[in-house]
N, C-alpha and C. Protein backbone atom coordinates (compact mmCIF):
# COMPACT_ATOMS: atom_id res chain seq x y z
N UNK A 1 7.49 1.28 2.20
CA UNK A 1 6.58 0.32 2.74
C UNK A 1 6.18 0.70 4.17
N UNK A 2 7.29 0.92 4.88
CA UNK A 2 6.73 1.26 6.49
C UNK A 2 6.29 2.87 6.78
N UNK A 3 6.58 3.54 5.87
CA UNK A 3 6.00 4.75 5.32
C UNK A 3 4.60 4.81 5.06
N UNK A 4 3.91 3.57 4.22
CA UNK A 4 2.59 3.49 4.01
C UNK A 4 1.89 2.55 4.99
N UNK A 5 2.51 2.31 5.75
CA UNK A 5 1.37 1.26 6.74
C UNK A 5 1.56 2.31 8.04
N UNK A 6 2.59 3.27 8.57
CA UNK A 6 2.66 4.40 9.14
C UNK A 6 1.13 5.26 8.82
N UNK A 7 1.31 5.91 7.59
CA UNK A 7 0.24 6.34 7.07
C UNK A 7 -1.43 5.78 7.07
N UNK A 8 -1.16 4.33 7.36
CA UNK A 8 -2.78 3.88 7.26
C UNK A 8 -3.19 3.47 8.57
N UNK A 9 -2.15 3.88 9.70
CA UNK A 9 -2.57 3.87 10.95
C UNK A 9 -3.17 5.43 11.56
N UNK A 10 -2.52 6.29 10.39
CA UNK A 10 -3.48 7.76 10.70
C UNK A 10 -4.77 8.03 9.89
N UNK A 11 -4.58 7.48 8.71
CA UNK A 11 -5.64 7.57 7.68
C UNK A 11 -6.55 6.79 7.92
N UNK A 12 -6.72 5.25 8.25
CA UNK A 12 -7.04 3.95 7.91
C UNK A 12 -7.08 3.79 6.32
N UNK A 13 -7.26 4.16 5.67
CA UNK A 13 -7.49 3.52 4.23
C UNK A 13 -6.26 4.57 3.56
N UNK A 14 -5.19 4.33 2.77
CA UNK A 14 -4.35 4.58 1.79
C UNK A 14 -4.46 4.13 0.87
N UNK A 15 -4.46 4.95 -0.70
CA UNK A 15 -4.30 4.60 -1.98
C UNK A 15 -3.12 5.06 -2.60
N UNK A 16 -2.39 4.05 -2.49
CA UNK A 16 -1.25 4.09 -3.44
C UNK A 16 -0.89 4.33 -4.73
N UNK A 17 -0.81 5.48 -5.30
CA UNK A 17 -0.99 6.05 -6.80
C UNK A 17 0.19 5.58 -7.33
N UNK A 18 0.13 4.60 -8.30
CA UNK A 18 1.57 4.43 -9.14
C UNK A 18 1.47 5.34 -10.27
N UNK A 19 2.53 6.41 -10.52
CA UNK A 19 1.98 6.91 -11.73
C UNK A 19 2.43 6.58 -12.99
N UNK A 20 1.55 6.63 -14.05
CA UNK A 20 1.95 6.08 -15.79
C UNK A 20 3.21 7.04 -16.45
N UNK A 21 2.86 8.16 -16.10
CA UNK A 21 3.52 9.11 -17.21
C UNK A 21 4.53 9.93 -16.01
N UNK A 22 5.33 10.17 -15.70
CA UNK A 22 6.49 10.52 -14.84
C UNK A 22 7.92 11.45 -15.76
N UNK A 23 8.54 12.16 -14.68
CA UNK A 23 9.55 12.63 -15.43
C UNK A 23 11.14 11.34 -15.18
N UNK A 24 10.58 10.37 -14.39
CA UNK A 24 11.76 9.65 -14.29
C UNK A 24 11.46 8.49 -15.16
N UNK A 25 12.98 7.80 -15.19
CA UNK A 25 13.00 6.38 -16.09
C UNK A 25 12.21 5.46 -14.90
N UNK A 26 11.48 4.96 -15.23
CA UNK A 26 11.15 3.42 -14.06
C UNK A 26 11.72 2.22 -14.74
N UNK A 27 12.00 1.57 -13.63
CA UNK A 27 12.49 0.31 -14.39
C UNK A 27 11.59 -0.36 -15.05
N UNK A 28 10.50 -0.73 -14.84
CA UNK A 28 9.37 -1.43 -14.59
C UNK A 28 7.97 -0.91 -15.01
N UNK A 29 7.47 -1.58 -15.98
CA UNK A 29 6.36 -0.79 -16.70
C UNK A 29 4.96 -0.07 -15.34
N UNK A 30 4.68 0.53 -15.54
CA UNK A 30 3.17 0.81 -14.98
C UNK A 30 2.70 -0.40 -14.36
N UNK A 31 2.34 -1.27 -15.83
CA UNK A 31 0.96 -2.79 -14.62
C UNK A 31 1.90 -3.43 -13.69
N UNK A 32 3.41 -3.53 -14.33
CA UNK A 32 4.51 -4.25 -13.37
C UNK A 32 4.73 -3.34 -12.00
N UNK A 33 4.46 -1.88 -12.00
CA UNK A 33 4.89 -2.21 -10.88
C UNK A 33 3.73 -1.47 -10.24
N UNK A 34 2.30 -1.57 -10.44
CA UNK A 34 1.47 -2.07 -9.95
C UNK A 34 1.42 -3.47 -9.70
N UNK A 35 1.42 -4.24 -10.28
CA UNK A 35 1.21 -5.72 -9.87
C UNK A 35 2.49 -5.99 -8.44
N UNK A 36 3.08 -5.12 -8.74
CA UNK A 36 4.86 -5.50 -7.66
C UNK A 36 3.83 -4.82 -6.37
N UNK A 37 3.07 -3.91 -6.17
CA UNK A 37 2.85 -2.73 -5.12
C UNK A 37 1.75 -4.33 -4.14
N UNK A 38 0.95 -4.03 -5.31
CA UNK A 38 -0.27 -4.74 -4.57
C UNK A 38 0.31 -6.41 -4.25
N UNK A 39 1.73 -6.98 -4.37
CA UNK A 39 2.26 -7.98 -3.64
C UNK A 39 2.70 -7.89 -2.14
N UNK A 40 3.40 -6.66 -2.82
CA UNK A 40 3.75 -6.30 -1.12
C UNK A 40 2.54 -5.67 -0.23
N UNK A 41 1.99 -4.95 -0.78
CA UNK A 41 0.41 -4.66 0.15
C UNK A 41 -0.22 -5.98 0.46
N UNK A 42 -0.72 -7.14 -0.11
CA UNK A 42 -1.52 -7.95 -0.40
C UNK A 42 -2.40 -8.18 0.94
N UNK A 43 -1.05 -8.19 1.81
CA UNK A 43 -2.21 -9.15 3.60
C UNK A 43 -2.65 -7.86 4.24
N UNK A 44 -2.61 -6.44 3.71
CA UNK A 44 -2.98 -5.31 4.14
C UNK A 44 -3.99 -4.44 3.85
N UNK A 45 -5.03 -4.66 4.31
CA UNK A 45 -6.52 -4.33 3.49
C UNK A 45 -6.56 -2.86 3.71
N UNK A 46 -5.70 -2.12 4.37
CA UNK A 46 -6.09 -0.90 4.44
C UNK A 46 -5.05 -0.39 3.49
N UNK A 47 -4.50 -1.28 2.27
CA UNK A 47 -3.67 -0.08 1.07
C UNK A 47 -4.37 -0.68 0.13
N UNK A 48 -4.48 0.37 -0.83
CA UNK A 48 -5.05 -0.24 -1.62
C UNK A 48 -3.82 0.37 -3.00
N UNK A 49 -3.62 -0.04 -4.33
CA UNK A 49 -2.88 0.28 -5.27
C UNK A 49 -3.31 0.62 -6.16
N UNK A 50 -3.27 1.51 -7.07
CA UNK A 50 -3.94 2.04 -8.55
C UNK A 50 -3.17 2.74 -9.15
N UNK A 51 -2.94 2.64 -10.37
CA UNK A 51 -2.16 3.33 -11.43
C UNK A 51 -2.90 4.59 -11.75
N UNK A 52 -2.08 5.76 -12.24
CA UNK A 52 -3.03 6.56 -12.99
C UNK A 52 -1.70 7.47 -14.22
N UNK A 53 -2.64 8.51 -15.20
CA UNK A 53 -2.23 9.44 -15.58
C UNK A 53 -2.24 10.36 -15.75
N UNK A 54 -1.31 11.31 -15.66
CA UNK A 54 -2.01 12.95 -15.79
C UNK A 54 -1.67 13.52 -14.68
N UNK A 55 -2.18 14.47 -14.53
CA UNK A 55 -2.00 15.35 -12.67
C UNK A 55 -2.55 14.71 -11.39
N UNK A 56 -1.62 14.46 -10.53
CA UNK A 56 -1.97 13.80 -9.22
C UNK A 56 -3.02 14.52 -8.78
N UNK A 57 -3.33 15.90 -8.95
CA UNK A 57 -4.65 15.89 -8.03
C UNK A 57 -5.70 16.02 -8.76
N UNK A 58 -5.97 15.74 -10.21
CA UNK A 58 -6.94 15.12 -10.52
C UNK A 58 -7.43 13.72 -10.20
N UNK A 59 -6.40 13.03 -10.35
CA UNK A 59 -6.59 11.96 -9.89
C UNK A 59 -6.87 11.83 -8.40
N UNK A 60 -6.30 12.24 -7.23
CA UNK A 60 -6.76 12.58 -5.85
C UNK A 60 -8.42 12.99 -5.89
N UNK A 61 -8.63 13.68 -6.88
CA UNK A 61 -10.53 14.40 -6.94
C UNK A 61 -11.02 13.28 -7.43
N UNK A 62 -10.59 12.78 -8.40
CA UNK A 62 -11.31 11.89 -8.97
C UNK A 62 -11.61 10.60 -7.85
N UNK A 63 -10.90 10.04 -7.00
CA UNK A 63 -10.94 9.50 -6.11
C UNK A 63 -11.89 10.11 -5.12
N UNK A 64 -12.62 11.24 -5.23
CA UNK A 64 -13.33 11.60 -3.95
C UNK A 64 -12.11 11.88 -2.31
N UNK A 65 -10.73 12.15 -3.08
CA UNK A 65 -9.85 11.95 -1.72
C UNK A 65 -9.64 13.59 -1.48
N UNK A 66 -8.82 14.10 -0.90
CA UNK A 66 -8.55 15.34 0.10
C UNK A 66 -7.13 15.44 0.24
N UNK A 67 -6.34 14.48 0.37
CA UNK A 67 -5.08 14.52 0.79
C UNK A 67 -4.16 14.14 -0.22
N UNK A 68 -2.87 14.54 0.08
CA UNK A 68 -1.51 13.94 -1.08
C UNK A 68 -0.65 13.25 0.28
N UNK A 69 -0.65 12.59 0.14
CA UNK A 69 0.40 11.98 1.39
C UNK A 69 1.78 11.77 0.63
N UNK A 70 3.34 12.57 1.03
CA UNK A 70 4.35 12.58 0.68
C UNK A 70 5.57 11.67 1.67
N UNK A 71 6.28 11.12 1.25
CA UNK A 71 7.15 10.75 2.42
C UNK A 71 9.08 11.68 2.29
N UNK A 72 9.21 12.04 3.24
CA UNK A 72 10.01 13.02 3.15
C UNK A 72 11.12 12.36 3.51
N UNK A 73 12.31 12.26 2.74
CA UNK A 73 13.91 11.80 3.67
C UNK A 73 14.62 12.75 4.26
N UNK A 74 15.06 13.83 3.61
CA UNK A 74 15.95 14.65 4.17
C UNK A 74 15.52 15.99 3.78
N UNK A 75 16.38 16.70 4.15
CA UNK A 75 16.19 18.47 3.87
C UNK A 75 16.24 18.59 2.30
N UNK A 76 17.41 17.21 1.57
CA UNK A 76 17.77 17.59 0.36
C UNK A 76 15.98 17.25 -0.74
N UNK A 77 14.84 16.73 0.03
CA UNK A 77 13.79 16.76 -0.50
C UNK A 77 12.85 17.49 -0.01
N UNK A 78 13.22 18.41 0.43
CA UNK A 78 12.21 19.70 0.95
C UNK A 78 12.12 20.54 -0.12
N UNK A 79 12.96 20.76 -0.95
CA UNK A 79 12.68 21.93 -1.70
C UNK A 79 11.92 21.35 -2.82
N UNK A 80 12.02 20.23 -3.75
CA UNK A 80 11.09 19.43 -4.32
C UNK A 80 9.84 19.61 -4.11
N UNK A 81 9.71 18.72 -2.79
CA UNK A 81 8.42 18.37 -2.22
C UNK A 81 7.25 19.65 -1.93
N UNK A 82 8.22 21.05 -1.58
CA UNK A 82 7.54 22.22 -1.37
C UNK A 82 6.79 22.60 -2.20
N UNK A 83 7.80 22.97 -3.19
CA UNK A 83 7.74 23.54 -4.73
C UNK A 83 6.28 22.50 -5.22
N UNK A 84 5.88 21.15 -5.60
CA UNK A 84 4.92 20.07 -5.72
C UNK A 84 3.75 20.65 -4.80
N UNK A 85 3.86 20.19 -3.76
CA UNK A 85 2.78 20.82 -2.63
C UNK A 85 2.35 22.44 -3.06
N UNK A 86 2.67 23.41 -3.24
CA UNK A 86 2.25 24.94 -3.78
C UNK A 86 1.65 24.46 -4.78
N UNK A 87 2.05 23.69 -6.20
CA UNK A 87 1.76 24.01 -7.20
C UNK A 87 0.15 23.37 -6.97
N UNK A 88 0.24 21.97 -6.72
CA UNK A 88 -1.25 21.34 -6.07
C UNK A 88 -2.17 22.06 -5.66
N UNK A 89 -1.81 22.73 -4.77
CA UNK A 89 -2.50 23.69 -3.89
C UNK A 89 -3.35 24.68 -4.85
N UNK A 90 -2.21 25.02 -5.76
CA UNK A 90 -2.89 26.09 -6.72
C UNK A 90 -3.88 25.96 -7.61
N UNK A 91 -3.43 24.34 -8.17
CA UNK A 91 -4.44 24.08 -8.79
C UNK A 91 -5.68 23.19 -8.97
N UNK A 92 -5.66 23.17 -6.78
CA UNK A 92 -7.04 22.44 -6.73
C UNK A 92 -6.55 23.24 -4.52
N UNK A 93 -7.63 24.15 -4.55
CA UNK A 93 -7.15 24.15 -2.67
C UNK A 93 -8.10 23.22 -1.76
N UNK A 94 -8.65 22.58 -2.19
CA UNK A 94 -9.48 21.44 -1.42
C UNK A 94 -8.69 20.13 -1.32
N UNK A 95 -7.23 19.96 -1.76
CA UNK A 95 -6.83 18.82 -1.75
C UNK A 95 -5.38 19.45 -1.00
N UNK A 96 -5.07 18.83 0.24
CA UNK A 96 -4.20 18.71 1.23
C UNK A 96 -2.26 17.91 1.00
N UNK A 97 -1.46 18.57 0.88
CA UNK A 97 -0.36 17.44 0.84
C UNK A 97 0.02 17.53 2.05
N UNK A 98 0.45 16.01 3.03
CA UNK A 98 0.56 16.13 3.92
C UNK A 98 2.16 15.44 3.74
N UNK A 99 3.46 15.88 4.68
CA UNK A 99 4.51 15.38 4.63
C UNK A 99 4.40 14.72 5.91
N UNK A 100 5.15 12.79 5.42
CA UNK A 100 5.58 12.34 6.94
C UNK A 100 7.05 11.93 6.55
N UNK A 101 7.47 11.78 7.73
CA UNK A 101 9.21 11.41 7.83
C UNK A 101 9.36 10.30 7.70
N UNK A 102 10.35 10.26 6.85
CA UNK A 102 10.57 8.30 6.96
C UNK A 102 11.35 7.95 7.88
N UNK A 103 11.34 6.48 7.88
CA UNK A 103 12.27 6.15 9.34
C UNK A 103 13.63 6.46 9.38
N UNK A 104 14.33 6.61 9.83
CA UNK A 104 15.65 7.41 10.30
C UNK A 104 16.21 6.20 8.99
N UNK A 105 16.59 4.84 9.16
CA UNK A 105 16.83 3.49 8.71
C UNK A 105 16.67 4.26 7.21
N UNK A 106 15.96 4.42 6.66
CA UNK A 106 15.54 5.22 5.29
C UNK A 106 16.17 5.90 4.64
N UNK A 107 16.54 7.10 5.46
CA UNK A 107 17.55 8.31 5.09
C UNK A 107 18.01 8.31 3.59
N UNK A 108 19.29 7.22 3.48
CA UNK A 108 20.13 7.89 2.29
C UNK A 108 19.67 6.93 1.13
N UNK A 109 18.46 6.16 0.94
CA UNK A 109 17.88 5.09 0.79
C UNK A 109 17.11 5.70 -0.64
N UNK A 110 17.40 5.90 -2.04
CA UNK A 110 16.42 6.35 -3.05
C UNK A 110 16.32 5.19 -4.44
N UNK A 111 14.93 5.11 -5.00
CA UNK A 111 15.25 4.49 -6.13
C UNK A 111 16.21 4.61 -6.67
N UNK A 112 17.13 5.97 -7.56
CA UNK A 112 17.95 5.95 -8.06
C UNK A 112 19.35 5.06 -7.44
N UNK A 113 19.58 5.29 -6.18
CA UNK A 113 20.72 4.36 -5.50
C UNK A 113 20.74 3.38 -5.88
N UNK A 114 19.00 2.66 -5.08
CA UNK A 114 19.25 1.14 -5.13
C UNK A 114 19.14 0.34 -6.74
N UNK A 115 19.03 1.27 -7.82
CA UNK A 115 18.74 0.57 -8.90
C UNK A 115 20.42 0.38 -9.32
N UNK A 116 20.89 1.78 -8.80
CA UNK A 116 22.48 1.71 -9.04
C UNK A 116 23.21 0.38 -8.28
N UNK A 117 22.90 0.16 -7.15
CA UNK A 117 23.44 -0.82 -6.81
C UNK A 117 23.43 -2.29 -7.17
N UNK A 118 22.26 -2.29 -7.41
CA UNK A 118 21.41 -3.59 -7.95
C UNK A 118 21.73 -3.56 -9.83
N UNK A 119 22.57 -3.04 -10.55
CA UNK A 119 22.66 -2.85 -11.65
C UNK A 119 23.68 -3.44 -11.72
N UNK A 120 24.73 -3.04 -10.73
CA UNK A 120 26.39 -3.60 -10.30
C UNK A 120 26.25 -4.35 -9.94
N UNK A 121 25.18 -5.47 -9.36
CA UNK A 121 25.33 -6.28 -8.82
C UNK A 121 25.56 -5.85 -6.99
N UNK A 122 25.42 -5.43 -6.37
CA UNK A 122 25.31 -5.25 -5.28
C UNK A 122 24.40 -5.68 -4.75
N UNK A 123 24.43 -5.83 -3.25
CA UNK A 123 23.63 -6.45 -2.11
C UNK A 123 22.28 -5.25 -1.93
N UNK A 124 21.65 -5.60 -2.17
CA UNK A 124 19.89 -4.16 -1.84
C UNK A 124 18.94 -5.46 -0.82
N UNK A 125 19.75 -6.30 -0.16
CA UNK A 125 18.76 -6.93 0.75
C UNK A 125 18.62 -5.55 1.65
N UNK A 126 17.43 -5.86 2.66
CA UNK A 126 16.73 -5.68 3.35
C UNK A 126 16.59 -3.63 2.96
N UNK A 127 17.19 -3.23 1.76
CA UNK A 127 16.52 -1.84 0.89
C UNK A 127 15.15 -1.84 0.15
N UNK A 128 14.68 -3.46 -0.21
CA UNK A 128 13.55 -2.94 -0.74
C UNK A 128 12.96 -4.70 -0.38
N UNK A 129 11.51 -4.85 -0.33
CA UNK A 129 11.08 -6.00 -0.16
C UNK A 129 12.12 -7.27 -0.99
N UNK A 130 11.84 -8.72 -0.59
CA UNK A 130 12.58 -9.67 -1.05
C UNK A 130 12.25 -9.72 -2.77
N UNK A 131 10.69 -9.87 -2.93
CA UNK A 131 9.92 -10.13 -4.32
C UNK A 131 10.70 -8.86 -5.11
N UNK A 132 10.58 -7.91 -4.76
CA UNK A 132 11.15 -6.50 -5.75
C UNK A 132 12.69 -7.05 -5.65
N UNK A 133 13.37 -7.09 -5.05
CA UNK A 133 14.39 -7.16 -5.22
C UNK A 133 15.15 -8.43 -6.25
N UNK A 134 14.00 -9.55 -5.74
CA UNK A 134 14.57 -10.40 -7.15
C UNK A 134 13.78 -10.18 -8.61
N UNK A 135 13.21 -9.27 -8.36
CA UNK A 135 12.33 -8.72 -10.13
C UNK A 135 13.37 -8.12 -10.21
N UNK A 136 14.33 -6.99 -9.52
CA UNK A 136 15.01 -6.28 -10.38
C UNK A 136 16.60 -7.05 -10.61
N UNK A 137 16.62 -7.86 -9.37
CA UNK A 137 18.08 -8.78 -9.79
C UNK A 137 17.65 -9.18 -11.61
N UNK A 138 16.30 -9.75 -11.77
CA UNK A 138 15.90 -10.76 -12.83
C UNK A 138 15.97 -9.36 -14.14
N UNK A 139 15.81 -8.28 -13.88
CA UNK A 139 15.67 -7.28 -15.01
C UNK A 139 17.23 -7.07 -15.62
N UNK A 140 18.19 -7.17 -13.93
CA UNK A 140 19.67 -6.01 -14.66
C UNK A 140 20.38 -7.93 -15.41
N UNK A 141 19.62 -9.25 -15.45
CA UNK A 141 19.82 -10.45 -15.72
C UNK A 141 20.65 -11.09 -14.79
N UNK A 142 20.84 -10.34 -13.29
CA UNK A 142 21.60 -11.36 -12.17
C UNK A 142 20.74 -12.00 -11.56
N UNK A 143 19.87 -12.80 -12.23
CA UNK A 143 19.47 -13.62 -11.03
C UNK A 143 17.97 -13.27 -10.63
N UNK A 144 16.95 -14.18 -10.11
CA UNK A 144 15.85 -13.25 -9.10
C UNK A 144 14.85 -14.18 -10.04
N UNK A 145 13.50 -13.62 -9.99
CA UNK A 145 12.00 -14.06 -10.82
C UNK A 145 12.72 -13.92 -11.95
N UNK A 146 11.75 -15.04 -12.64
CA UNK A 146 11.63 -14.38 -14.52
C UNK A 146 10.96 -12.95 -14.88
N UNK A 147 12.03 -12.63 -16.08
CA UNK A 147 11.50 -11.09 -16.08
C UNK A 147 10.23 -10.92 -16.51
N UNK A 148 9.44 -12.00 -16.69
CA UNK A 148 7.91 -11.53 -17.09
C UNK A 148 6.99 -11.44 -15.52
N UNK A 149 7.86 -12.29 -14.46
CA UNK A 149 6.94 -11.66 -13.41
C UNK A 149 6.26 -13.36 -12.68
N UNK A 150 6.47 -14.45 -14.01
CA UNK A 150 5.38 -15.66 -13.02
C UNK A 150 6.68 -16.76 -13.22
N UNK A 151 6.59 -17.11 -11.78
CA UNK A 151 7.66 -18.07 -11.15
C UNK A 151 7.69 -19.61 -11.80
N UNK A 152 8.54 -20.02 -11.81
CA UNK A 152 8.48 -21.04 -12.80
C UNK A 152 8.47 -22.94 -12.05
């Protein structure tokens, strides 16, 4: 989150790509967690949210955009993020990945963790917005929104 409002103070306008088809499990379908993105964006007119599928920098062209904006934690996502950035590059060189650092606060901070924690029942306050955090209390069934998403 403070990663992308960071970003839309250099950019002004950010589009937040949720993607459909991924090599990871998401908890949370595609429209869900589009619909989750654009809650927490909502009072922020300079993000905007959109789902897509297929190769990020088609989708980046297709947008008329230029850039991949990445957020980087540690060294242990440099070699990832590199390896991603080349391949992009290769197969479009008009489209830019740019790496920014997340806040120090961030560091050891990854989906995989906090879903782990939040699965056990653990505390993920102030790891991910309040609303996400009770969608996923409401998913692992401790608690939070109804799992369809509208408050009762």
């Amino acid at each position: 989150m403070s990663l992308v409002r960071r970003a839309a103070m250099v950019f002004g306008t950010v589009v937040v790509a949720v993607a459909g088809d991924s090599h990871k499990t998401p908890l949370f379908s595609l429209e869900e967690r589009i619909a989750i993105a654009e809650e927490v964006f909502a009072n922020d007119q300079r993000v905007l949210v959109e789902g897509f599928n297929g190769l990020l920098v088609n989708y980046v062209k297709s947008r008329q955009a230029n850039v991949i904006l990445r957020g980087m934690r540690a060294v242990s996502d440099f070699e990832f993020e590199f390896q991603m950035a080349l391949m992009n590059r290769k197969l479009d060189r008009t489209i830019e990945t740019v790496f920014i650092m997340t806040d120090y606060k961030w560091l050891y901070i990854s989906s995989t963790i906090v879903k782990e924690v939040a699965k056990h029942g653990g505390d993920i306050r102030g790891m991910v917005p309040d609303r996400v955090r009770e969608r996923m209390l409401a998913r692992y069934g401790l608690g939070g929104a109804p799992q369809n998403g509208k408050e009762g």
